[in-house]
PDB file of N, CA and C in Angstrom:
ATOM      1  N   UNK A   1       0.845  -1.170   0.000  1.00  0.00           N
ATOM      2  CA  UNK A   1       0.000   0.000   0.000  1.00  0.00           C
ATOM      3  C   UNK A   1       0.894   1.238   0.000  1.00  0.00           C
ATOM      4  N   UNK A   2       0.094   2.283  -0.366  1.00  0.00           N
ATOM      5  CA  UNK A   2       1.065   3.846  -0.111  1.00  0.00           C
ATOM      6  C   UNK A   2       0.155   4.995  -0.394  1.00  0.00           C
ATOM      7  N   UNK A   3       0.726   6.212  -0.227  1.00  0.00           N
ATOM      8  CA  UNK A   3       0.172   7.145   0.000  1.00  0.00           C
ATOM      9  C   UNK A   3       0.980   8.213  -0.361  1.00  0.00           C
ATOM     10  N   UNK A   4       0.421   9.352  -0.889  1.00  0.00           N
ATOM     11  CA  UNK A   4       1.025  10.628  -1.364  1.00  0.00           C
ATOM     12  C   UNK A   4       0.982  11.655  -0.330  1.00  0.00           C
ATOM     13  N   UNK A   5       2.413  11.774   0.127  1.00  0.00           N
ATOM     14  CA  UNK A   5       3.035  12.828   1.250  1.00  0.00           C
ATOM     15  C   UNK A   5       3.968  13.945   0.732  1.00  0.00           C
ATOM     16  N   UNK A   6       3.265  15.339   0.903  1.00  0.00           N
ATOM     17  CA  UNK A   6       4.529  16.599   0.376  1.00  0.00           C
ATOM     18  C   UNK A   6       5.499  16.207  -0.498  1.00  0.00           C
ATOM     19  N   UNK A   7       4.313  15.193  -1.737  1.00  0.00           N
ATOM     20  CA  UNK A   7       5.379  15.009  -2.554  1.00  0.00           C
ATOM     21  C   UNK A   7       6.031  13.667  -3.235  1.00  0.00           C
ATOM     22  N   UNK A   8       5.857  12.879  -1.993  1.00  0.00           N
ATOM     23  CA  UNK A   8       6.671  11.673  -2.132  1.00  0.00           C
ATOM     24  C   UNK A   8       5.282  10.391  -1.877  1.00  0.00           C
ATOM     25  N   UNK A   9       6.065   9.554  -2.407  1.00  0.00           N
ATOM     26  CA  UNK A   9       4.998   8.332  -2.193  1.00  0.00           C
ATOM     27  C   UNK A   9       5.887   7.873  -0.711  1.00  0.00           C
ATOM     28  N   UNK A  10       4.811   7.759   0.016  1.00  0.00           N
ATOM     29  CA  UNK A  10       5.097   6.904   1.087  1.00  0.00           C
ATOM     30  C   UNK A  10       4.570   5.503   1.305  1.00  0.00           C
ATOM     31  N   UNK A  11       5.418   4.201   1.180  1.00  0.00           N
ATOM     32  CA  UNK A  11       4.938   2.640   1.143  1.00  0.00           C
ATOM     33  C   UNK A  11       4.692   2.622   2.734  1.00  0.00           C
ATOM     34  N   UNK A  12       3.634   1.494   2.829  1.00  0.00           N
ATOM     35  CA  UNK A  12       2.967   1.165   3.753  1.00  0.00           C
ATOM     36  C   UNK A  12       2.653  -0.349   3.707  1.00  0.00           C
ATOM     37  N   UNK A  13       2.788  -1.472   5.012  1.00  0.00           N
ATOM     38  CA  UNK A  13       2.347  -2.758   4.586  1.00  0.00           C
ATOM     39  C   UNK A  13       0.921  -2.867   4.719  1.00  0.00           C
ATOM     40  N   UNK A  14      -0.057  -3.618   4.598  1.00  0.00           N
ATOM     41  CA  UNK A  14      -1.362  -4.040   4.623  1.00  0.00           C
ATOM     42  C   UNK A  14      -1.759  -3.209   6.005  1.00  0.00           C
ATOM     43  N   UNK A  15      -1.225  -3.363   7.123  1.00  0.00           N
ATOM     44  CA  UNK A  15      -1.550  -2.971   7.913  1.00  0.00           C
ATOM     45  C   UNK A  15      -1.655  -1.800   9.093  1.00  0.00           C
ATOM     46  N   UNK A  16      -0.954  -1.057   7.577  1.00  0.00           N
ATOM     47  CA  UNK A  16      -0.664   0.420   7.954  1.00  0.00           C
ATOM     48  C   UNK A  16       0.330   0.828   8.185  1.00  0.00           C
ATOM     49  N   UNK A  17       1.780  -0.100   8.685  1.00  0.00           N
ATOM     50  CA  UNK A  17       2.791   0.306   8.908  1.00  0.00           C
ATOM     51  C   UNK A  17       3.909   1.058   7.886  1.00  0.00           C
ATOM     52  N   UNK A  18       4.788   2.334   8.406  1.00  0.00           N
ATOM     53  CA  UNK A  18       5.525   2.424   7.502  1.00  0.00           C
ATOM     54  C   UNK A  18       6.683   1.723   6.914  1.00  0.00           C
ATOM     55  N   UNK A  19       6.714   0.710   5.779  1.00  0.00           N
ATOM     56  CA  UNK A  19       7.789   0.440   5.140  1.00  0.00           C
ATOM     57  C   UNK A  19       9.742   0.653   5.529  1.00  0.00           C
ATOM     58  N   UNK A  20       9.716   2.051   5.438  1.00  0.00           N
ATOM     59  CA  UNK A  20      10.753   2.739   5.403  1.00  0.00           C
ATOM     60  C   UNK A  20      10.827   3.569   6.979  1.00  0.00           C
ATOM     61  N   UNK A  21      11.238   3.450   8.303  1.00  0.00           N
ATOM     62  CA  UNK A  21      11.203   4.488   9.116  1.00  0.00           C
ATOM     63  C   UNK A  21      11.915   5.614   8.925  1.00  0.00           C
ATOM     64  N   UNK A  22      12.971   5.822   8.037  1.00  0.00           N
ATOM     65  CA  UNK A  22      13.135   6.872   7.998  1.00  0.00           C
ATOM     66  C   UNK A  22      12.402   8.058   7.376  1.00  0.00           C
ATOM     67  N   UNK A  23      11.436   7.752   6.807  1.00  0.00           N
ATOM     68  CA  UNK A  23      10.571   8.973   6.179  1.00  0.00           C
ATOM     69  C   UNK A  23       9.745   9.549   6.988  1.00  0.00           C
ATOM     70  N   UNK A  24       9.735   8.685   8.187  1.00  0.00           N
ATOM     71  CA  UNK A  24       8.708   9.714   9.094  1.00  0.00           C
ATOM     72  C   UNK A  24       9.307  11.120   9.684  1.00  0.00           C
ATOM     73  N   UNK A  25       8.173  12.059  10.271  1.00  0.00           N
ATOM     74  CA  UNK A  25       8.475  12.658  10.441  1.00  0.00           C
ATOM     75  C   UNK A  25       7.543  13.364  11.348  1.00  0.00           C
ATOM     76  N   UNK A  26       7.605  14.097  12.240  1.00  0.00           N
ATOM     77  CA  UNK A  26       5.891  14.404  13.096  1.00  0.00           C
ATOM     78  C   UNK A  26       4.864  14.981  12.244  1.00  0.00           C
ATOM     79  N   UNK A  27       5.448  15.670  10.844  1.00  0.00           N
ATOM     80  CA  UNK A  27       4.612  16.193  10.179  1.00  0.00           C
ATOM     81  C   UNK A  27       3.348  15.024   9.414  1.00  0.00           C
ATOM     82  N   UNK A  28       4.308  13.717   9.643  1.00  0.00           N
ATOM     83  CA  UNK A  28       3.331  12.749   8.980  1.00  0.00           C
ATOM     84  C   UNK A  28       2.854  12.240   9.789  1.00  0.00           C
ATOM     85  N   UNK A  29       3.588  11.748  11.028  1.00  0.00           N
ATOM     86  CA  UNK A  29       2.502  11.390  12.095  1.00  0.00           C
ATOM     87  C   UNK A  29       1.262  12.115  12.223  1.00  0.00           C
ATOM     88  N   UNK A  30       1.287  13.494  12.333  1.00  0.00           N
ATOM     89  CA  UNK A  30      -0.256  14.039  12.283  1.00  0.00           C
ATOM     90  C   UNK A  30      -1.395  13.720  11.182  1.00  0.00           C
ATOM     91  N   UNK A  31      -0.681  12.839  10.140  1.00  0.00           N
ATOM     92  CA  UNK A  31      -1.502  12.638   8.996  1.00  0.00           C
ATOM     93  C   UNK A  31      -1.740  11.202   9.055  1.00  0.00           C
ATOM     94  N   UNK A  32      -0.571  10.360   9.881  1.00  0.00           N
ATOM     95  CA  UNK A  32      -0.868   8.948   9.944  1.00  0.00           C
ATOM     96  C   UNK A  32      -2.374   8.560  10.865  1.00  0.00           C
ATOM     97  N   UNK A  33      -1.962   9.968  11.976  1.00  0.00           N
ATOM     98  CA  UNK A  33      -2.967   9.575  13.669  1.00  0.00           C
ATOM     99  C   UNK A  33      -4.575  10.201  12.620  1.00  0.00           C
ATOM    100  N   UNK A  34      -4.645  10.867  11.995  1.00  0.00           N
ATOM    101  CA  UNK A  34      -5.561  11.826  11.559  1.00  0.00           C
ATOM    102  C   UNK A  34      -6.440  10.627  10.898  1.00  0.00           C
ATOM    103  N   UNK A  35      -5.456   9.984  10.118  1.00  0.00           N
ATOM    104  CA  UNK A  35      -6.587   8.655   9.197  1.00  0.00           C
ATOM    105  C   UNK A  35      -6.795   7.429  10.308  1.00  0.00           C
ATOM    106  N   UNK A  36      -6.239   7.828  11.573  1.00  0.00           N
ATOM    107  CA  UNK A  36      -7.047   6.799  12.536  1.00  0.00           C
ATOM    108  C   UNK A  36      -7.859   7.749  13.251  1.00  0.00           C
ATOM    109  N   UNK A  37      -8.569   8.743  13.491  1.00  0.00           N
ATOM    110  CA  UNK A  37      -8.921   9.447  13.631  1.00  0.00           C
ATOM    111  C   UNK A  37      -8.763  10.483  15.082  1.00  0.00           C
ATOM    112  N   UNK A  38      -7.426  10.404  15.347  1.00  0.00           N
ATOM    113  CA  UNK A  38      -6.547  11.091  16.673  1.00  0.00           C
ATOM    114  C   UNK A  38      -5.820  12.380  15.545  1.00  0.00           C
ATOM    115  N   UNK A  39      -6.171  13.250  17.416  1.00  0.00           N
ATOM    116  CA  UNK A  39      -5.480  14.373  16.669  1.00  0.00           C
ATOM    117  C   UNK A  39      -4.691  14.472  17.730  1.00  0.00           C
ATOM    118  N   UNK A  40      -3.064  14.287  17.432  1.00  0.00           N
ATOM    119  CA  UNK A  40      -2.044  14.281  18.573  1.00  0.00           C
ATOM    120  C   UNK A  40      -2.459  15.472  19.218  1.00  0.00           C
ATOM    121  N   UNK A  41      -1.602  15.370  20.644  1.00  0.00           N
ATOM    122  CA  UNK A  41      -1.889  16.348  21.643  1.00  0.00           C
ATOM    123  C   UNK A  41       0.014  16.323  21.817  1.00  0.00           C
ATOM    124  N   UNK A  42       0.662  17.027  23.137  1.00  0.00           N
ATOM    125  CA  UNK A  42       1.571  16.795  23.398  1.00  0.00           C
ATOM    126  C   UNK A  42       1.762  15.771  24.056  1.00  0.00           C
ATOM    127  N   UNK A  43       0.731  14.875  24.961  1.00  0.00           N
ATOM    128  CA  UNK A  43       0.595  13.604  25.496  1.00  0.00           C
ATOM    129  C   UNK A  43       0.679  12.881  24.771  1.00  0.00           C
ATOM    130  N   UNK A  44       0.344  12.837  23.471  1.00  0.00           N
ATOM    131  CA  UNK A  44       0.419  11.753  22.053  1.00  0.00           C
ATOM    132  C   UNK A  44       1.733  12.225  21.979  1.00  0.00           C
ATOM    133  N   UNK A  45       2.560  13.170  21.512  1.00  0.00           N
ATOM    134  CA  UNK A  45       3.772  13.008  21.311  1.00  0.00           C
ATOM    135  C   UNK A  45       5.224  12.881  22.293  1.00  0.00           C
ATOM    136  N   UNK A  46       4.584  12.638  23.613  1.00  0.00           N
ATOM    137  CA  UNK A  46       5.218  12.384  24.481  1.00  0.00           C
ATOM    138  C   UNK A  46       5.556  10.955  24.127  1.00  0.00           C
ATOM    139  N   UNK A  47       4.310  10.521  24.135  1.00  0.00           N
ATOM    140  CA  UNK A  47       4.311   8.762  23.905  1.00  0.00           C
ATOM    141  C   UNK A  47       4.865   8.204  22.882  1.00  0.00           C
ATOM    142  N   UNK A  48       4.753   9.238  21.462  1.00  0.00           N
ATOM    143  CA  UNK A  48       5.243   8.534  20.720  1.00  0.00           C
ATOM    144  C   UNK A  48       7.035   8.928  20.178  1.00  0.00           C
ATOM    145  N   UNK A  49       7.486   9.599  21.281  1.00  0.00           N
ATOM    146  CA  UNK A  49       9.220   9.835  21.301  1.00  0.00           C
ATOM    147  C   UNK A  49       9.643   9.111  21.931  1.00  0.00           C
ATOM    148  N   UNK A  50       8.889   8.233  23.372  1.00  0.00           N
ATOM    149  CA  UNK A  50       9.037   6.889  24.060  1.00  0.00           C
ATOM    150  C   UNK A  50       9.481   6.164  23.214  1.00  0.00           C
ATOM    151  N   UNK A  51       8.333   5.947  22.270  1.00  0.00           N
ATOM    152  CA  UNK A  51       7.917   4.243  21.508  1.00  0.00           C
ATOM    153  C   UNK A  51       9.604   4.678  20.506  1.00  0.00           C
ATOM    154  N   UNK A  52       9.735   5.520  19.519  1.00  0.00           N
ATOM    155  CA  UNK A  52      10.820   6.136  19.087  1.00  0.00           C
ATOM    156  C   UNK A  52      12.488   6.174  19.558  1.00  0.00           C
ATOM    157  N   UNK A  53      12.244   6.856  20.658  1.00  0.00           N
ATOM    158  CA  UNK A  53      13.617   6.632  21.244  1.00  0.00           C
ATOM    159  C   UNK A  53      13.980   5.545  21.757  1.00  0.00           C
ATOM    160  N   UNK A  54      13.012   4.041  22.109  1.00  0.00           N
ATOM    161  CA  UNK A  54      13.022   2.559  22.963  1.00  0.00           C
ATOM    162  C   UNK A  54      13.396   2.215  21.420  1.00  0.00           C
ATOM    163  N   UNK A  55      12.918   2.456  20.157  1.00  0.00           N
ATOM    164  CA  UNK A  55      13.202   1.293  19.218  1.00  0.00           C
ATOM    165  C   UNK A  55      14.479   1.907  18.474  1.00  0.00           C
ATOM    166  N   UNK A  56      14.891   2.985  18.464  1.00  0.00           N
ATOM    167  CA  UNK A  56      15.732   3.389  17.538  1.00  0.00           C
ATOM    168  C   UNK A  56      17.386   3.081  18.567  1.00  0.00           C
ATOM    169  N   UNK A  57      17.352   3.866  19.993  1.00  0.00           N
ATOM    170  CA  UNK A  57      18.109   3.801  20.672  1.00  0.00           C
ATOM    171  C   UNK A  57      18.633   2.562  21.781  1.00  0.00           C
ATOM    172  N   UNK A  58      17.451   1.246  21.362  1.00  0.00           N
ATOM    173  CA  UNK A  58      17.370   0.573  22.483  1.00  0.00           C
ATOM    174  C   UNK A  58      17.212  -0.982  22.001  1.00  0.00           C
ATOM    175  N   UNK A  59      18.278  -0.886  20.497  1.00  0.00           N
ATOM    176  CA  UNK A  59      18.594  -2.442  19.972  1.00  0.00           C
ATOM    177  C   UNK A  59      16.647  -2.934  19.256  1.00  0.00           C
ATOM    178  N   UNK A  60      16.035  -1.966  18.647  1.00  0.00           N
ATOM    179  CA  UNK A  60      14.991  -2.628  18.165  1.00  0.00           C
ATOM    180  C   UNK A  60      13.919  -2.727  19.225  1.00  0.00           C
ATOM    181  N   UNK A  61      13.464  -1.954  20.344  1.00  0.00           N
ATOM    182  CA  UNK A  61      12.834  -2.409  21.635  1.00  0.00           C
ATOM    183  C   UNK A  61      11.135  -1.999  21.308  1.00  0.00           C
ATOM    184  N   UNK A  62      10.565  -2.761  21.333  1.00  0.00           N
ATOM    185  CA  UNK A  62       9.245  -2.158  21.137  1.00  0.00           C
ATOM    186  C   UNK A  62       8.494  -1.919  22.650  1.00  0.00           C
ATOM    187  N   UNK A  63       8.137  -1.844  23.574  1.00  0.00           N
ATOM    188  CA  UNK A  63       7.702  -1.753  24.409  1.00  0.00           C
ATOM    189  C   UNK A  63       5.987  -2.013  24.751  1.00  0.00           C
ATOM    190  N   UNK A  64       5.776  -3.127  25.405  1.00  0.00           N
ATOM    191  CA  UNK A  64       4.105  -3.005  25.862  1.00  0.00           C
ATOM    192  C   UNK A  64       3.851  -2.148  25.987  1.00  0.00           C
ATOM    193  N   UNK A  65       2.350  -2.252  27.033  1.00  0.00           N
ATOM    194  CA  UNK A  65       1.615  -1.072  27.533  1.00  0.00           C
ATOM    195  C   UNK A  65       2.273  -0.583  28.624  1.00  0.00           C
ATOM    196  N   UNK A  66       2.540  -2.148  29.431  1.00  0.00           N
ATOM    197  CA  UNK A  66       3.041  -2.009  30.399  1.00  0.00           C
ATOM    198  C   UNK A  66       4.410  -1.377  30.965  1.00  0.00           C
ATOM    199  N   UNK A  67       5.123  -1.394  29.933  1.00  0.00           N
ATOM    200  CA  UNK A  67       6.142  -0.599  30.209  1.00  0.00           C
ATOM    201  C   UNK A  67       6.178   1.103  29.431  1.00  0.00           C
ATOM    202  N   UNK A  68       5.631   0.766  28.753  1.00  0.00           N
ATOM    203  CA  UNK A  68       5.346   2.574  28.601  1.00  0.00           C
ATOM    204  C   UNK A  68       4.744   3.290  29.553  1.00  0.00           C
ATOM    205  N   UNK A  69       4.112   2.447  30.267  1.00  0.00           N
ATOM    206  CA  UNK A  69       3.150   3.129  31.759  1.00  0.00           C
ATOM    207  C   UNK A  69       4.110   3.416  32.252  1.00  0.00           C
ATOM    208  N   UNK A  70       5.217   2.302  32.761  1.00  0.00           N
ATOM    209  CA  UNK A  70       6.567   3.084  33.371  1.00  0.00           C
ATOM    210  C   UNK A  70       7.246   3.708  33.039  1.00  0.00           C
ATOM    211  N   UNK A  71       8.026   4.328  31.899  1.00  0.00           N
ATOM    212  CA  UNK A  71       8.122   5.012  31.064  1.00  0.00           C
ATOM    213  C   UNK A  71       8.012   6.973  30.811  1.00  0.00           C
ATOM    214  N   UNK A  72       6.430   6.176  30.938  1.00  0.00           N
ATOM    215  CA  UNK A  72       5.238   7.796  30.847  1.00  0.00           C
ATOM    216  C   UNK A  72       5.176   8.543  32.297  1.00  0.00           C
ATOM    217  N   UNK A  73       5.387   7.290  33.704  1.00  0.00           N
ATOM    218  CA  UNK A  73       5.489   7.612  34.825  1.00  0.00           C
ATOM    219  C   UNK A  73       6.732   9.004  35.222  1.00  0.00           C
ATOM    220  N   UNK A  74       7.852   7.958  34.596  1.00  0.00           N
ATOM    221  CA  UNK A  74       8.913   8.470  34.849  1.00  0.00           C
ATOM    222  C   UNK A  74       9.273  10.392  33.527  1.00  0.00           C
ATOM    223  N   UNK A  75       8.942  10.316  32.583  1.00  0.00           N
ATOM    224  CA  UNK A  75       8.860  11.270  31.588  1.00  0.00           C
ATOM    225  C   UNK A  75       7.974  12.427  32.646  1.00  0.00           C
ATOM    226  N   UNK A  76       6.336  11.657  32.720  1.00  0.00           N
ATOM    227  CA  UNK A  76       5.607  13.190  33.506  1.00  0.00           C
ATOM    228  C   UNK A  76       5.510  13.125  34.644  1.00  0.00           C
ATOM    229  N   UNK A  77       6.314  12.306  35.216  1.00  0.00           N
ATOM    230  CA  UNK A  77       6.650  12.485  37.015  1.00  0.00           C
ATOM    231  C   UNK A  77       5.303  12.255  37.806  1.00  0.00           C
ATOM    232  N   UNK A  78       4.786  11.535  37.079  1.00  0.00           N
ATOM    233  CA  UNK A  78       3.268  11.030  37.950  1.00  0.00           C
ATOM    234  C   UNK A  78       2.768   9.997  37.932  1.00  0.00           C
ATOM    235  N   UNK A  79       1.784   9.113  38.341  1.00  0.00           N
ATOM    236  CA  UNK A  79       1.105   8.180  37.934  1.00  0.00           C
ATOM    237  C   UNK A  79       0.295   8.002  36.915  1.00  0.00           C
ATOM    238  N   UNK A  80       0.524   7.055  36.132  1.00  0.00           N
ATOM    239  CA  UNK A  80       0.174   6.867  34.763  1.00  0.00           C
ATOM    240  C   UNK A  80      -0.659   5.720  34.800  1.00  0.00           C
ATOM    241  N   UNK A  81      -2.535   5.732  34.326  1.00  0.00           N
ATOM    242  CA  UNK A  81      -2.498   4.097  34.390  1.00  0.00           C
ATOM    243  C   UNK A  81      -2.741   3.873  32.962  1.00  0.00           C
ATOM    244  N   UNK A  82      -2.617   2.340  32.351  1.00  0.00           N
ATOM    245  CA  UNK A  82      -2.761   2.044  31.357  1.00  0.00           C
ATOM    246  C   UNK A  82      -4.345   2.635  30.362  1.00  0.00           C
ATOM    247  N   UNK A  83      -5.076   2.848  31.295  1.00  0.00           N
ATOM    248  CA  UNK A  83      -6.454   3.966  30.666  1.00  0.00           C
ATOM    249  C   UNK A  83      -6.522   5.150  30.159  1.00  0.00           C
ATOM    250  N   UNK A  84      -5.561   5.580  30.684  1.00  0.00           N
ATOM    251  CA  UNK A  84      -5.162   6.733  30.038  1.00  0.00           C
ATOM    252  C   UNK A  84      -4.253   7.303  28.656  1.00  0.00           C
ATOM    253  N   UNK A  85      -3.527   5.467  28.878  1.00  0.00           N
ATOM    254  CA  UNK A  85      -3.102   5.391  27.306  1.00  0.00           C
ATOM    255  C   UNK A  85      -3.914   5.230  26.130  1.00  0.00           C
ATOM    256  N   UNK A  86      -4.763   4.089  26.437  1.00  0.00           N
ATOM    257  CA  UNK A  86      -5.687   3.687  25.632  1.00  0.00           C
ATOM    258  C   UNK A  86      -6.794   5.038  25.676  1.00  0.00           C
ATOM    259  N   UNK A  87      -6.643   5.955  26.291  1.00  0.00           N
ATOM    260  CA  UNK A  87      -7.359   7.302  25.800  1.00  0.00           C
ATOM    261  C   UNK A  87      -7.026   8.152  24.825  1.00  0.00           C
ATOM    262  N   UNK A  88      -5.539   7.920  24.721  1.00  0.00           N
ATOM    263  CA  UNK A  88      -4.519   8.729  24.081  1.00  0.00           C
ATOM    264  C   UNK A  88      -4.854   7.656  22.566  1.00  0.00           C
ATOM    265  N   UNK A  89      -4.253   6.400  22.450  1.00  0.00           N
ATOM    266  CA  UNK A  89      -4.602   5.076  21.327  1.00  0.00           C
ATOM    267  C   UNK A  89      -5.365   4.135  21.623  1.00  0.00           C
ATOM    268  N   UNK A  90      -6.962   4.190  21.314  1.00  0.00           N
ATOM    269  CA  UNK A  90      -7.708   3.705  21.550  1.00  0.00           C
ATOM    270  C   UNK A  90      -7.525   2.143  21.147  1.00  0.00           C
ATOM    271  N   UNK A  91      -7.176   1.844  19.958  1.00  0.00           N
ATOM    272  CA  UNK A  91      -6.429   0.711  19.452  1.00  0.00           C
ATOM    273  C   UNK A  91      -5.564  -0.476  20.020  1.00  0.00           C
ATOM    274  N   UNK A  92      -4.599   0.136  20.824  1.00  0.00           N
ATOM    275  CA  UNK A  92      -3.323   0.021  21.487  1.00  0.00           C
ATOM    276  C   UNK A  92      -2.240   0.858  21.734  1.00  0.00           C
ATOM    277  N   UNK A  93      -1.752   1.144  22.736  1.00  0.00           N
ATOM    278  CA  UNK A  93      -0.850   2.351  23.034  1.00  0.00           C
ATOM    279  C   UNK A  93       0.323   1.619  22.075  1.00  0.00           C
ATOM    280  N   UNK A  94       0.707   0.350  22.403  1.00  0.00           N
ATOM    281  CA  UNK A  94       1.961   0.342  21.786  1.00  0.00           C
ATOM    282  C   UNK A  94       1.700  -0.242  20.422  1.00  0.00           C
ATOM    283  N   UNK A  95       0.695  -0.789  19.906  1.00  0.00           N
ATOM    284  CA  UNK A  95       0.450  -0.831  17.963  1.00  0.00           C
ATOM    285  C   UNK A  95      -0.171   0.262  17.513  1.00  0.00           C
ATOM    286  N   UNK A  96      -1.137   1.160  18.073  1.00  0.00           N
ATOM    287  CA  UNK A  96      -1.238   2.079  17.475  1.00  0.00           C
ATOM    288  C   UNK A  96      -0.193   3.283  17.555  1.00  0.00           C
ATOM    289  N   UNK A  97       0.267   3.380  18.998  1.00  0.00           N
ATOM    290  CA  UNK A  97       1.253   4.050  19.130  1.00  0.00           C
ATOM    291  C   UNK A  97       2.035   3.728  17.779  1.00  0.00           C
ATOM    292  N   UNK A  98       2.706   2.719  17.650  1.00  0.00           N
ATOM    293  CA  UNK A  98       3.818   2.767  17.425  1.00  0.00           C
ATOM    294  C   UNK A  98       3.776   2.710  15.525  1.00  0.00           C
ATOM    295  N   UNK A  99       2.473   2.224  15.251  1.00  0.00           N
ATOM    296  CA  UNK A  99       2.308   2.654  13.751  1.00  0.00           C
ATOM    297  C   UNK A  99       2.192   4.129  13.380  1.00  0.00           C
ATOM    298  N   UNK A 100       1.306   4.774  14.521  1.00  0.00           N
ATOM    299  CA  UNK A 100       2.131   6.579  14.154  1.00  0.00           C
ATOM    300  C   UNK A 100       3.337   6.841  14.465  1.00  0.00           C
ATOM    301  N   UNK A 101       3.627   6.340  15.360  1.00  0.00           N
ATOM    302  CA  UNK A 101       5.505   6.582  15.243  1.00  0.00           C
ATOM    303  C   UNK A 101       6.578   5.931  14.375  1.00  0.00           C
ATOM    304  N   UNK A 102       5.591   5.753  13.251  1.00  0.00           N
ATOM    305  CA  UNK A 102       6.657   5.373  12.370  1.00  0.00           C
ATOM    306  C   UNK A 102       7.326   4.001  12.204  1.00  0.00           C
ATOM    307  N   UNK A 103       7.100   3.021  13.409  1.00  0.00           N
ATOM    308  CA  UNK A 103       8.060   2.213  13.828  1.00  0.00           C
ATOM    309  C   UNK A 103       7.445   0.637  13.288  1.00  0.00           C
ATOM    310  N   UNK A 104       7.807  -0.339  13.087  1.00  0.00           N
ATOM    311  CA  UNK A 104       7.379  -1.671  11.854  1.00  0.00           C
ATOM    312  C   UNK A 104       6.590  -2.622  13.038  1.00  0.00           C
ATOM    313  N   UNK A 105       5.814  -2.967  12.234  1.00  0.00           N
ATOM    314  CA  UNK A 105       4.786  -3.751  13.418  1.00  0.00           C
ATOM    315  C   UNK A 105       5.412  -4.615  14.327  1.00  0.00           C
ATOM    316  N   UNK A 106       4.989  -4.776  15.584  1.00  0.00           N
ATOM    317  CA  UNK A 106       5.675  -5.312  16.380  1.00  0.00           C
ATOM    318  C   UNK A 106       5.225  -6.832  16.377  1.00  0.00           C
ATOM    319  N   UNK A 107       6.181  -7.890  16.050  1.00  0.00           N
ATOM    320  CA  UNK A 107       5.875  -9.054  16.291  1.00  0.00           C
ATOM    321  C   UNK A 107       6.038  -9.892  17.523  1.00  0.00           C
ATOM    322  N   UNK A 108       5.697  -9.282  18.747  1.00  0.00           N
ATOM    323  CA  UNK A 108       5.324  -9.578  20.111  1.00  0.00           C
ATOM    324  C   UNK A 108       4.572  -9.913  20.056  1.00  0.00           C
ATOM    325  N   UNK A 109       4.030 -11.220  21.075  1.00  0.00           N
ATOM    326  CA  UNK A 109       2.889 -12.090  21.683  1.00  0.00           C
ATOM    327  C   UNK A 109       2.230 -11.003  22.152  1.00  0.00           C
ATOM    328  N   UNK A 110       0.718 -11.239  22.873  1.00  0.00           N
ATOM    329  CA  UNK A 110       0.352 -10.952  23.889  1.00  0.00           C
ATOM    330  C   UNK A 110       0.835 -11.389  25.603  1.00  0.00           C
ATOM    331  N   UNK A 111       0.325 -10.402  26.268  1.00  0.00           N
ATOM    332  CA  UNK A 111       0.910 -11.015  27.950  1.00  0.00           C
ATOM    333  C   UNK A 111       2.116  -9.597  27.828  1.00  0.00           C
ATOM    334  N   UNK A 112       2.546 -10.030  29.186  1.00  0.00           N
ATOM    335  CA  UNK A 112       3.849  -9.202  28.987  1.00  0.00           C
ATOM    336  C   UNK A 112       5.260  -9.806  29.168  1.00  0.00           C
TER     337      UNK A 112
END
């Protein structure tokens, strides 16, 4: 699959993910979250520099829910529960998260 971005074709697999991570960019995330029908906030892009900086900086790391809760704890210095993610990605914090962030579907089980 793909899609026409400022220009460029952007590839996508069946399931929405981007192909290529380097073409993302936040400017497309707002267009990726938009056709799921989220309009980032800075709480959405808090989450999704998590999911970002765990896979780029952290050997491929995709992260559950569960550890982005810890994560999100530690980033906004408060208690975070997993409801509040799934407020943010109704979907899944960390597959929907992480298909707006650009990042290739995660082939993790369920559980944690």
């Amino acid at each position: 699959m793909s899609f026409e971005f400022n220009g460029e074709t952007i590839e996508t697999t069946a399931t929405g993910f981007l192909v290529d991570q380097e073409v993302w960019t936040e400017e497309l995330a707002k267009v990726l979250a938009k056709s799921e029908g989220i309009t980032l906030t800075d709480a959405h892009m808090d989450v999704i520099k998590l999911l970002r900086e765990e896979f780029f900086n952290n050997n491929g790391n995709q992260p559950n829910t569960r550890n982005i809760v810890k994560g999100m704890e530690e980033i906004w210095g408060r208690e975070v529960s997993s409801k509040e993610l799934y407020d943010l990605f109704p979907l899944d914090p960390s597959k929907q998260g992480g298909r707006i962030a650009g990042l290739p579907e995660s082939r993790r089980k369920g559980g944690y």
